[in-house]
N, C-alpha and C. Protein backbone atom coordinates (compact mmCIF):
# COMPACT_ATOMS: atom_id res chain seq x y z
N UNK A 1 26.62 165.89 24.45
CA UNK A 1 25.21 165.72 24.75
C UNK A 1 24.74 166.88 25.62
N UNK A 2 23.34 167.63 25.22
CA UNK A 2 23.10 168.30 26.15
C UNK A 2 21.56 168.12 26.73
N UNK A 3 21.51 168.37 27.93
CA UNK A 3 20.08 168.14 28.65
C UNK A 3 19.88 168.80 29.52
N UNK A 4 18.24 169.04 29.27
CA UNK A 4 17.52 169.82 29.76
C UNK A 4 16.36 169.87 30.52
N UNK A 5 15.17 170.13 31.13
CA UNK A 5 14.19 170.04 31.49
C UNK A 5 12.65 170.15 30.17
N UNK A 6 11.88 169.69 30.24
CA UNK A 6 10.78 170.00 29.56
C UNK A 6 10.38 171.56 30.19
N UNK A 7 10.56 171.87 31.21
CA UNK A 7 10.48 173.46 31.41
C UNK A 7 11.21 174.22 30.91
N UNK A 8 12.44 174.22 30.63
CA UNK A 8 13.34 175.02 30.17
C UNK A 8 13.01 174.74 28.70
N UNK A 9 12.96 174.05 28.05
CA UNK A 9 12.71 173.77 26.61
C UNK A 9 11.33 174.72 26.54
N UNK A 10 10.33 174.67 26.99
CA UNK A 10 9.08 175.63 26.61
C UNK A 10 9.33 176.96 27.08
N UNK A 11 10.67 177.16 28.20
CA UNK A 11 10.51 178.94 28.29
C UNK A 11 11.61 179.29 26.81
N UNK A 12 12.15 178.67 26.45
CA UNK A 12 13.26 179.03 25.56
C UNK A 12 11.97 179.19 24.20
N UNK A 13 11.44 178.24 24.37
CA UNK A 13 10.40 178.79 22.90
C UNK A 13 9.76 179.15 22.82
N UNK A 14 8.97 179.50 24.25
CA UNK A 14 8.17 180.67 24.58
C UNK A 14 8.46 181.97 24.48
N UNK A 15 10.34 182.50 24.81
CA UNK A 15 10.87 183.38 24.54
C UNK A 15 10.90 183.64 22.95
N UNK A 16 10.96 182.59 22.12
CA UNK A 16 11.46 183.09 20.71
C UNK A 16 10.06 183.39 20.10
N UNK A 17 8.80 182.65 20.37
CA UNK A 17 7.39 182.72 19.30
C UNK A 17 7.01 184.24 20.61
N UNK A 18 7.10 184.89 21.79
CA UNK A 18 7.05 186.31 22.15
C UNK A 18 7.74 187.25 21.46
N UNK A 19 8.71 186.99 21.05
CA UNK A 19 9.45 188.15 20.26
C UNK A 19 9.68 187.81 18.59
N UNK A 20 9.10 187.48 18.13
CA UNK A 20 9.16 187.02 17.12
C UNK A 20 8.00 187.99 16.58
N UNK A 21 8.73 188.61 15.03
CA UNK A 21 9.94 188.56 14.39
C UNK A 21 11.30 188.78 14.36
N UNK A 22 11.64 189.33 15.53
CA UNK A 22 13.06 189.62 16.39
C UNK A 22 13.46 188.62 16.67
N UNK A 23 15.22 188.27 16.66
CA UNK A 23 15.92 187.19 17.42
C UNK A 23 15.83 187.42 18.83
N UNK A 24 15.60 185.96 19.50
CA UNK A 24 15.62 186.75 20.79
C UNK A 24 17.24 185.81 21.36
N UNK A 25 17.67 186.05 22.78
CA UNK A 25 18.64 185.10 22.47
C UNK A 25 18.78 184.89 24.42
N UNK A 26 19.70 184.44 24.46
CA UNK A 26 19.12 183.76 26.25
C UNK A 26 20.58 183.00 26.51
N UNK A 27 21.21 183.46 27.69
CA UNK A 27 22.37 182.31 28.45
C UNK A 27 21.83 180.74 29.00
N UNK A 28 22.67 179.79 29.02
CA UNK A 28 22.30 178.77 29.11
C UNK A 28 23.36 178.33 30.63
N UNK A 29 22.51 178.06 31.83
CA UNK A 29 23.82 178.11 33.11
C UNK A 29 23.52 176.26 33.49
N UNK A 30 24.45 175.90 33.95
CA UNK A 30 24.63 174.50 34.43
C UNK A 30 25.32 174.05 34.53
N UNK A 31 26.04 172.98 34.67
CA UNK A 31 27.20 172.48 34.94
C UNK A 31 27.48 171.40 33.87
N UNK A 32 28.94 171.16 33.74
CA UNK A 32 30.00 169.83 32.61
C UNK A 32 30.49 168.84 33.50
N UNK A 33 29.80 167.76 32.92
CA UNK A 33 29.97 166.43 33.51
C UNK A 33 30.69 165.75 32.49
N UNK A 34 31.82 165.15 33.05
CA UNK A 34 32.76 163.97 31.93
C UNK A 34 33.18 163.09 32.31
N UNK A 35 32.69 162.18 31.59
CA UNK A 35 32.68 160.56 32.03
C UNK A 35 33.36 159.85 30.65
N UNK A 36 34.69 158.69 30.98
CA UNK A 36 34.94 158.12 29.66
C UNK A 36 34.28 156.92 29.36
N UNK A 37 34.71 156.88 28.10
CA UNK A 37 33.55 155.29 26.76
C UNK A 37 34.81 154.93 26.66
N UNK A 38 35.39 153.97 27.24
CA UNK A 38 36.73 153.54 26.52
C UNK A 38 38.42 154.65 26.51
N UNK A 39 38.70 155.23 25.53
CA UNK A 39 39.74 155.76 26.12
C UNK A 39 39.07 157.38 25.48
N UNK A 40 37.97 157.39 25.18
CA UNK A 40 37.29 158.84 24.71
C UNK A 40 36.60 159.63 25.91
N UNK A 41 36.88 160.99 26.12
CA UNK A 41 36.33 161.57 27.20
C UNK A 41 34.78 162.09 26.61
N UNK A 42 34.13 162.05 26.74
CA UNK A 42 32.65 162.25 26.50
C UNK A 42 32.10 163.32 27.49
N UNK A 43 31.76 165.13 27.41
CA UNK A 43 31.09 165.76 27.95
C UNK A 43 30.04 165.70 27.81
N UNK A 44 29.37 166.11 29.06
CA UNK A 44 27.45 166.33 29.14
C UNK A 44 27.55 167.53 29.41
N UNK A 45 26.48 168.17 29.30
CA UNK A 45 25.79 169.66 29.49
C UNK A 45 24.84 169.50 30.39
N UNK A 46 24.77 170.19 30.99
CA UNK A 46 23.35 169.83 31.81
C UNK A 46 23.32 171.01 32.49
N UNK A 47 21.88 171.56 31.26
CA UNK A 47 21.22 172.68 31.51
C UNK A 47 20.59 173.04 33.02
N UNK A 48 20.64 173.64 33.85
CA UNK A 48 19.61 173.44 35.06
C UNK A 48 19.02 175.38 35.30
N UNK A 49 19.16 176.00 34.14
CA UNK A 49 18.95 177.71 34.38
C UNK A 49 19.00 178.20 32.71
N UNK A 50 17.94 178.99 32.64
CA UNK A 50 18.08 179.69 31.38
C UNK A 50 17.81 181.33 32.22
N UNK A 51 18.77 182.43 31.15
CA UNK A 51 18.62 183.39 31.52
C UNK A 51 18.15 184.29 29.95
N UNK A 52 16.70 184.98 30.19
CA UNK A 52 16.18 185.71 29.37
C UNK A 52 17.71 187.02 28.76
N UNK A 53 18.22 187.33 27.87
CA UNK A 53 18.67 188.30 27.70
C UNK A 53 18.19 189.47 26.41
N UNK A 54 18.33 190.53 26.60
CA UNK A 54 18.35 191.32 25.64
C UNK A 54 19.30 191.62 24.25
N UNK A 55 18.72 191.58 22.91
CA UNK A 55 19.47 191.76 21.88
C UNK A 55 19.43 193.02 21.88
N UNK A 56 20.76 193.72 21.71
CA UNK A 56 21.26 195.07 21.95
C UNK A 56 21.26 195.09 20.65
N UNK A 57 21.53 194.52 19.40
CA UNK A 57 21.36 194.72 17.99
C UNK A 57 19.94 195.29 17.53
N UNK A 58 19.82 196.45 17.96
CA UNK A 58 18.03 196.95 17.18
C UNK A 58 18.32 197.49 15.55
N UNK A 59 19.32 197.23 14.99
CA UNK A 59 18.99 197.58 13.81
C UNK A 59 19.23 196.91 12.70
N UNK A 60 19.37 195.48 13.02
CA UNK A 60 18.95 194.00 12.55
C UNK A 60 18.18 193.34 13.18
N UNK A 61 17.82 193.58 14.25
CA UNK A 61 17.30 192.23 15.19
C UNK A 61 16.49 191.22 14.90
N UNK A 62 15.44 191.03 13.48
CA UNK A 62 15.37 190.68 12.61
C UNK A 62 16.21 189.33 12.28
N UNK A 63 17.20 189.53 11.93
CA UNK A 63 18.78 188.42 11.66
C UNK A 63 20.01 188.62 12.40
N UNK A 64 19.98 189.46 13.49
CA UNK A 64 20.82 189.34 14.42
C UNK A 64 20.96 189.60 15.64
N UNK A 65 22.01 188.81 16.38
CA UNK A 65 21.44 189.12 18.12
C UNK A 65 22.94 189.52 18.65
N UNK A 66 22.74 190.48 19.84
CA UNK A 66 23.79 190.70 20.01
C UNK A 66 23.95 190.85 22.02
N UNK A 67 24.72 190.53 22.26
CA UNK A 67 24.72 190.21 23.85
C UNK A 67 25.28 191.42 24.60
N UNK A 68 24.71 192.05 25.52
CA UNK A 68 25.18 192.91 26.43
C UNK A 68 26.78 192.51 26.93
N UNK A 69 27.55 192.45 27.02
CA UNK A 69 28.32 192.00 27.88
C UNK A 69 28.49 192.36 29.54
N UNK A 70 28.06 193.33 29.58
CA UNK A 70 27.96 193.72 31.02
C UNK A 70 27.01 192.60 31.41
N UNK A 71 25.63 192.35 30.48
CA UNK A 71 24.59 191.66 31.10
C UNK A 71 25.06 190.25 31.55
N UNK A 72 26.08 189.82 30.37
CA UNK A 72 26.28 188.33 30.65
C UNK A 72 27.46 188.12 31.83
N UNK A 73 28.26 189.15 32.19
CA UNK A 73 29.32 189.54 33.47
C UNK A 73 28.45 189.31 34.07
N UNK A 74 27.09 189.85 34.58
CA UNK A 74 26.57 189.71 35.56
C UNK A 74 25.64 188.15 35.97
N UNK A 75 25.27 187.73 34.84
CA UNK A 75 24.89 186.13 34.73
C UNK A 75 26.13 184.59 35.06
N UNK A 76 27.40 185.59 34.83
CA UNK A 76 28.20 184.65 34.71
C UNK A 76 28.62 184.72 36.74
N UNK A 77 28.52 186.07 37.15
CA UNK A 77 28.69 186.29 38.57
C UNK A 77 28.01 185.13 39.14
N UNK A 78 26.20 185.40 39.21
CA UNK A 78 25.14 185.22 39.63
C UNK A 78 25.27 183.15 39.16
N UNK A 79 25.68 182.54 38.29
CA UNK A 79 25.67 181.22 38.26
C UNK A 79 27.15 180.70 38.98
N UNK A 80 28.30 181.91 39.22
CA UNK A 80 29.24 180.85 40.14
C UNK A 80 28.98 181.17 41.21
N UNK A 81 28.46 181.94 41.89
CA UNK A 81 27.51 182.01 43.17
C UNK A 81 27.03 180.86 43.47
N UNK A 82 26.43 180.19 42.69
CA UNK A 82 25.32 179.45 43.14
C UNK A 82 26.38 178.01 42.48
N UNK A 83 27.45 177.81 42.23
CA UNK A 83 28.19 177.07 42.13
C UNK A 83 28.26 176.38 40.51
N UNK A 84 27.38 177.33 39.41
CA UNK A 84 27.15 176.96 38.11
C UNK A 84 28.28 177.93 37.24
N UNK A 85 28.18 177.30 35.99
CA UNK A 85 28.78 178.38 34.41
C UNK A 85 28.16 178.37 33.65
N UNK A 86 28.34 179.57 32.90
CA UNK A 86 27.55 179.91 31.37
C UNK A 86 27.78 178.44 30.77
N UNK A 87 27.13 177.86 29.84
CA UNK A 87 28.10 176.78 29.13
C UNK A 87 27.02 176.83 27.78
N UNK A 88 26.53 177.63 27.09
CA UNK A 88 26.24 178.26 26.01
C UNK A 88 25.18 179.34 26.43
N UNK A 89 24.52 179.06 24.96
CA UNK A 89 23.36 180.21 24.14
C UNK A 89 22.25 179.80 23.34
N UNK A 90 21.20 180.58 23.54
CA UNK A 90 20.35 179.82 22.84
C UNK A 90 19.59 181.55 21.66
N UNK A 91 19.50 180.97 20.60
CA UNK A 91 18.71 182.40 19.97
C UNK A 91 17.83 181.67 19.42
N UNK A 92 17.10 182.58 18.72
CA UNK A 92 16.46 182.01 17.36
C UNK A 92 16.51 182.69 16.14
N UNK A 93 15.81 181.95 15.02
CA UNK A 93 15.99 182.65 13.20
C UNK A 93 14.53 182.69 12.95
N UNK A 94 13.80 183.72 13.00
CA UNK A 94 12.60 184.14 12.73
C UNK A 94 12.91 183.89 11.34
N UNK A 95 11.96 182.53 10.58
CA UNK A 95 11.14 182.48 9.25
C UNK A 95 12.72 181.73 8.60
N UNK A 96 13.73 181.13 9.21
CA UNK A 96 15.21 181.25 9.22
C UNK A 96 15.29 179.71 9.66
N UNK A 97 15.86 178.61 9.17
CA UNK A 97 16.15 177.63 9.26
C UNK A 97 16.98 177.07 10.97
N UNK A 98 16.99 176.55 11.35
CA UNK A 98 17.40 176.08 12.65
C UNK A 98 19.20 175.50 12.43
N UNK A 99 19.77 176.06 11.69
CA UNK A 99 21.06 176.15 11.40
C UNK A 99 22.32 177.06 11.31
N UNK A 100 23.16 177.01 12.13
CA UNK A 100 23.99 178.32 12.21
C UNK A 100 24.17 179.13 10.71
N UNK A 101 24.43 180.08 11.25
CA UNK A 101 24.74 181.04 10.04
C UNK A 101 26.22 180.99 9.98
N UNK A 102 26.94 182.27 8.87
CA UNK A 102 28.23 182.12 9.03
C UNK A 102 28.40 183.21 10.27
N UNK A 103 28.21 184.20 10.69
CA UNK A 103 27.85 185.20 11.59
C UNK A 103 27.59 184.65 13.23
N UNK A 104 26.79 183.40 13.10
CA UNK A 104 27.35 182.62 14.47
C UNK A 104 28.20 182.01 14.72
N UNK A 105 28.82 181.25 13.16
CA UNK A 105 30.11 180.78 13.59
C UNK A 105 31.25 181.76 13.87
N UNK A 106 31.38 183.04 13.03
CA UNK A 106 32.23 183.64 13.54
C UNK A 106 32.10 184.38 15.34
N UNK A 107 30.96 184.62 15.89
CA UNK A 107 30.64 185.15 17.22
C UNK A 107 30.90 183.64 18.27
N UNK A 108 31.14 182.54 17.57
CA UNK A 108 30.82 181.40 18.69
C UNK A 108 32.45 180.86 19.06
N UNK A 109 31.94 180.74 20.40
CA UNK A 109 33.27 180.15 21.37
C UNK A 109 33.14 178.39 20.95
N UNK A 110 34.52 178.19 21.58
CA UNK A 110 34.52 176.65 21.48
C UNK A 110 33.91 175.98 22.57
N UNK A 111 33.62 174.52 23.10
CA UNK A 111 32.94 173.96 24.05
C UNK A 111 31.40 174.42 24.21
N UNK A 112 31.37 175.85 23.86
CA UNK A 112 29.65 176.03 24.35
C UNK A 112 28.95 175.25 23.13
N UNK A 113 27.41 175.12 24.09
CA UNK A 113 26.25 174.97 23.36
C UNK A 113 25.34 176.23 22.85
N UNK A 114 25.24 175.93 21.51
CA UNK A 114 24.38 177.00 21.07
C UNK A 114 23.18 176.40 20.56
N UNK A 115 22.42 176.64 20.78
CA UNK A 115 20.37 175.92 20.73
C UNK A 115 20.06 177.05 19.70
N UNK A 116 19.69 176.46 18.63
CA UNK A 116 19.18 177.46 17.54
C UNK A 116 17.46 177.33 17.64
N UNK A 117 16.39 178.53 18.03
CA UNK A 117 15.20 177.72 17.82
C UNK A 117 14.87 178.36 16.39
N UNK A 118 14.52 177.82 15.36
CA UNK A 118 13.70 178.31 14.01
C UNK A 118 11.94 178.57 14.30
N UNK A 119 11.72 179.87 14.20
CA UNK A 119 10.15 180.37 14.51
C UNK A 119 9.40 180.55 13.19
N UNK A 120 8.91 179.92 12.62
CA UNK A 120 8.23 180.37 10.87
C UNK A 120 6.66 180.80 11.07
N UNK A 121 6.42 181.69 11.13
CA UNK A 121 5.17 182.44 10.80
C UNK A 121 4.57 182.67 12.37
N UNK A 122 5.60 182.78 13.54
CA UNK A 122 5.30 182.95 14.67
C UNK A 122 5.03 181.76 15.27
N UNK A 123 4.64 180.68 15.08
CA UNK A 123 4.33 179.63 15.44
C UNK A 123 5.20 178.48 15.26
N UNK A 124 5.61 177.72 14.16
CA UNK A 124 5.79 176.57 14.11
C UNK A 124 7.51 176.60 13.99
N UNK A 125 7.93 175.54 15.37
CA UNK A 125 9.06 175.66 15.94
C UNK A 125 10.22 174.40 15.27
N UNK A 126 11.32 174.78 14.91
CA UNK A 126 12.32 173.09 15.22
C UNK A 126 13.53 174.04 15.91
N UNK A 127 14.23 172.82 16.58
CA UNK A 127 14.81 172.93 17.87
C UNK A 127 16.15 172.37 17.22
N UNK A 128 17.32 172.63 17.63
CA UNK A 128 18.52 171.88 17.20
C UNK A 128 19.72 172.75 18.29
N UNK A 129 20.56 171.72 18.83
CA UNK A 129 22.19 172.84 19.75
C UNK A 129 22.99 172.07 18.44
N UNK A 130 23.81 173.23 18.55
CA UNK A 130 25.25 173.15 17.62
C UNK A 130 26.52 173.16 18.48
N UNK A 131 27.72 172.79 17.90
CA UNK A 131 28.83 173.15 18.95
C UNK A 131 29.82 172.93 18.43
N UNK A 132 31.19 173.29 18.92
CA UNK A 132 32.73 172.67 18.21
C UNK A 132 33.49 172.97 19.11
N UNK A 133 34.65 172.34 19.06
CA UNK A 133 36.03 172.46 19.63
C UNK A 133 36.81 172.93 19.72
N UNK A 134 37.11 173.10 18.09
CA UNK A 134 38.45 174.02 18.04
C UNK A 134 37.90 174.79 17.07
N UNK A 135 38.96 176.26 17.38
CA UNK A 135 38.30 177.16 16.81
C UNK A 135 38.23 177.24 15.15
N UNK A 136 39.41 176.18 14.73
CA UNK A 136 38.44 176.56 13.10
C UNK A 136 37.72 175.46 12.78
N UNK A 137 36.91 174.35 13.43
CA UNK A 137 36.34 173.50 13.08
C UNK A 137 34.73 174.37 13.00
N UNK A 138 34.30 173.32 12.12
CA UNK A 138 32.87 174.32 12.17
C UNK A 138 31.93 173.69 12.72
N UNK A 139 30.75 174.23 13.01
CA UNK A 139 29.98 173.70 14.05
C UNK A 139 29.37 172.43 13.54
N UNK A 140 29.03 171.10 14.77
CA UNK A 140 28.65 170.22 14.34
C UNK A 140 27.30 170.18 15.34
N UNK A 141 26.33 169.20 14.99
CA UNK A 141 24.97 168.90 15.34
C UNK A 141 25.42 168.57 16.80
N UNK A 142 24.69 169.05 17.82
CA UNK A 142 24.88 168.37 19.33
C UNK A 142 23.79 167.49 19.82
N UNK A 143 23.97 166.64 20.12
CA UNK A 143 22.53 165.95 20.47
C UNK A 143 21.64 166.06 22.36
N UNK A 144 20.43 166.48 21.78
CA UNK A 144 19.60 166.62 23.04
C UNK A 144 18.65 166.37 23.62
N UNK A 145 18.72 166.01 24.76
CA UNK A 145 17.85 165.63 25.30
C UNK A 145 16.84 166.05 26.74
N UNK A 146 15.97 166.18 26.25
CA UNK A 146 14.63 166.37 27.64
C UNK A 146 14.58 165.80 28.74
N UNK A 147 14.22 166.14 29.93
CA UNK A 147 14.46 165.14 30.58
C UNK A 147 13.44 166.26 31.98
N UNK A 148 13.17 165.02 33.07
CA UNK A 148 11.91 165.46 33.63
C UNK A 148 12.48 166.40 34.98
């Protein structure tokens, strides 16, 4: 499960319908909470920081995003400072369905959340996080929620 603020949900899609037709793509910082249902361990996400980043890919950016790594070294510094972790990503698919590609599954780690936003004609948005476990499972639907 992952959750978020109604603020963070409108800068994340505020970021994608600004740069759009470009992917734009953004770290996701907060902390993993796990609590068990019986004898199943059940993680939460809980978004509390989005960080704007730059797609270094300019010659797709279009259909692909690509992460500084220095930039995200320095995001990953700056959230255990403050006692947080990366614990995904969020991009979007300009005119592009709100569903991983094969290209994110191959770039995606296990445990993170990845928030796909779909932007079609600059405007009209759907929202979906993806995620998996192990590394050859493929990504499954994460469920999310808003929260005040």
């Amino acid at each position: 499960m992952l959750y978020f603020s109604k603020k963070i949900y409108e800068e994340m899609i505020s970021h994608a319908k600004e740069i759009y037709p470009h992917e734009v793509c953004g770290a996701l910082v907060g902390e993993l909470q796990s609590k068990f249902k019986g004898r199943e361990q059940e993680i939460s996400k809980n978004v509390l920081k989005i960080y704007r980043m730059e797609n270094i890919n300019k010659d797709r950016a279009h259909d692909r995003y690509e992460i500084n790594p220095k930039e995200l070294l320095k995001i990953e510094k700056e959230a255990s400072a403050d006692g947080l972790q990366v614990i995904g990503f969020y991009h979007s698919h300009p005119d592009h369905p709100d569903r991983p590609s094969g290209f994110d599954r191959e770039r995606g780690w296990p445990s993170y959340a990845y928030i796909i936003i779909s932007v079609r004609n600059g405007k009209d948005i759907s929202v979906k996080s993806w995620t998996f476990d192990e590394e050859t499972e493929p990504f499954r639907e994460e469920e999310m929620r808003i929260i005040n």
